[in-house]
C-alpha atoms as a PDB file:
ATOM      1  CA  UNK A   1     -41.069  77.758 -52.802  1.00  0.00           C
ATOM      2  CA  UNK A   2     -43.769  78.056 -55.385  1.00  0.00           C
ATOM      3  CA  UNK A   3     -47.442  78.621 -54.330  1.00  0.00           C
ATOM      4  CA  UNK A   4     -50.821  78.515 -55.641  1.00  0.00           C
ATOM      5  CA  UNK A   5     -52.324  80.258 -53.045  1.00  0.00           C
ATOM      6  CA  UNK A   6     -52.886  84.124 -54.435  1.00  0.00           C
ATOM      7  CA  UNK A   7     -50.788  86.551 -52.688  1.00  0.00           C
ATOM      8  CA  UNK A   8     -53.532  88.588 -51.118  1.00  0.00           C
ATOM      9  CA  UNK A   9     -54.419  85.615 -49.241  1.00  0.00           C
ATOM     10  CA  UNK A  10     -50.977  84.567 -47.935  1.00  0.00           C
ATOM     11  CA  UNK A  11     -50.869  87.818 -46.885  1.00  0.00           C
ATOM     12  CA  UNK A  12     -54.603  88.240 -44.923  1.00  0.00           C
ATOM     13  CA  UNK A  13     -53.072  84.678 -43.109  1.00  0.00           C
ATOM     14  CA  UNK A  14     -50.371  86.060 -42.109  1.00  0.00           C
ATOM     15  CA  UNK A  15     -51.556  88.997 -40.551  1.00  0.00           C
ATOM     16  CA  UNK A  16     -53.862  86.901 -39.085  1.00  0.00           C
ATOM     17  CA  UNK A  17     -51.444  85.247 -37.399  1.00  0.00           C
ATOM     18  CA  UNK A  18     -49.477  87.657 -35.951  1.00  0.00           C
ATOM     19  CA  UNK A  19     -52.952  88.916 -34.233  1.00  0.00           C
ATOM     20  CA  UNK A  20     -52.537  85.418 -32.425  1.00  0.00           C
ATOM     21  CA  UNK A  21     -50.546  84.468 -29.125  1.00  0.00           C
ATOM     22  CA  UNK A  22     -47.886  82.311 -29.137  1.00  0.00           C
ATOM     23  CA  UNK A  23     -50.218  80.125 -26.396  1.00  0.00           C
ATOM     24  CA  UNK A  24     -53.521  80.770 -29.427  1.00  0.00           C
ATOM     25  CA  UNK A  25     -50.304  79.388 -31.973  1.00  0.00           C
ATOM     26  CA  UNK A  26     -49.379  76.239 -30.484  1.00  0.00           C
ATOM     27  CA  UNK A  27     -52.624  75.238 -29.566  1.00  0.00           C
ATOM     28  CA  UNK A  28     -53.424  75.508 -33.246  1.00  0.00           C
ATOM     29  CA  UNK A  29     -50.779  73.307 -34.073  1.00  0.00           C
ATOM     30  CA  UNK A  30     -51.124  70.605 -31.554  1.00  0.00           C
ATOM     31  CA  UNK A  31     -54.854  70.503 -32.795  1.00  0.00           C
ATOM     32  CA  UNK A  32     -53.511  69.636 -36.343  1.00  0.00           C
ATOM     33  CA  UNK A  33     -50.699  67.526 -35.342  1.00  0.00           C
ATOM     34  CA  UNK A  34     -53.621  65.539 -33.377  1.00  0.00           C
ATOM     35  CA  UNK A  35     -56.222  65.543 -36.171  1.00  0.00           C
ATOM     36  CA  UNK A  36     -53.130  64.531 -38.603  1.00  0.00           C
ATOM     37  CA  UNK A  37     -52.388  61.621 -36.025  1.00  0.00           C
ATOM     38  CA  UNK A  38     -56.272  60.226 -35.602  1.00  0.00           C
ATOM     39  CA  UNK A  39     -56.535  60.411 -39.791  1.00  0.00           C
ATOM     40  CA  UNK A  40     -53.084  58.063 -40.280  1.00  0.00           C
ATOM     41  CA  UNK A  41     -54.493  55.723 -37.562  1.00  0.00           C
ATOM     42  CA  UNK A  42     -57.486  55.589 -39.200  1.00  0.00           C
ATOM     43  CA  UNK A  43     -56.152  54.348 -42.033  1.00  0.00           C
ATOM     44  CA  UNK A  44     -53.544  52.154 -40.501  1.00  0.00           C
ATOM     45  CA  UNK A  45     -56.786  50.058 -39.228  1.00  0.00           C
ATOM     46  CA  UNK A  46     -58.349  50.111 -42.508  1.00  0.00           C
ATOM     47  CA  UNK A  47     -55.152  48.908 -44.191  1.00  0.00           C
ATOM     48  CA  UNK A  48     -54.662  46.152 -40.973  1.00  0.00           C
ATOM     49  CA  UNK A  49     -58.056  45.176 -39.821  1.00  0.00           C
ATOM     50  CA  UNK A  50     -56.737  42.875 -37.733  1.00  0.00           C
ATOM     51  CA  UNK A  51     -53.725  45.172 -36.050  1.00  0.00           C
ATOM     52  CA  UNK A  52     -53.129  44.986 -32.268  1.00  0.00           C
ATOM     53  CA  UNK A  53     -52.959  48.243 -30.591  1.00  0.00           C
ATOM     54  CA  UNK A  54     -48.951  47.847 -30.461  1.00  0.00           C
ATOM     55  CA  UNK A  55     -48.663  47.306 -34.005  1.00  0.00           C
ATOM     56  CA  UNK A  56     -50.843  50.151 -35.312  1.00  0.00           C
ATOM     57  CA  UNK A  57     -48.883  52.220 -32.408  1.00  0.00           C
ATOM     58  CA  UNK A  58     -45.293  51.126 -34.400  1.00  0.00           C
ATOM     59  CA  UNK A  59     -47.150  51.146 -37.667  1.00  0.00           C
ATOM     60  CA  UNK A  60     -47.624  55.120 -37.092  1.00  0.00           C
ATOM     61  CA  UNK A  61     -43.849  55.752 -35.348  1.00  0.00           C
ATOM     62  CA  UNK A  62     -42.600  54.283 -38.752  1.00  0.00           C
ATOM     63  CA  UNK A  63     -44.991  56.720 -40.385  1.00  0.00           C
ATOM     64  CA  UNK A  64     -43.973  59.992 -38.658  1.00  0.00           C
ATOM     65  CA  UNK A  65     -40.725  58.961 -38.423  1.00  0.00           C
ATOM     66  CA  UNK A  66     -39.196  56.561 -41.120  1.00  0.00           C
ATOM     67  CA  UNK A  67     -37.150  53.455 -40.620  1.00  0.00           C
ATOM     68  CA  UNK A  68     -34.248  55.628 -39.095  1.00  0.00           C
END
């Protein structure tokens, strides 16, 4: 896969980490998969206002994961 982000710096990140635990890892990642989550609900409500709390909550399943 093609980057734009210059070599020296993939490389500092991942060295960075590989300083980190697998616990410091997934921490990191539920963070951003929580941040990610707030930001798409946040603009389900701008989109739909007038949304119930169900329909925003199917609104984002559909979102993360398609009409499958």
């Amino acid at each position: 896969m093609k980057s734009d982000t210059p070599l020296q710096v993939m490389r500092f990140w991942q060295e960075l980490m590989r300083t980190r635990s697998g616990e410091e890892r997934l921490e990191m990642a539920s963070s951003m998969y929580a941040s990610a989550r707030q930001m798409m609900l946040a603009s389900l409500r701008n989109q739909h206002p007038r949304a119930t709390v169900a329909e925003l909550r199917r609104a984002l399943f559909l979102r993360l994961y398609g009409h499958e």
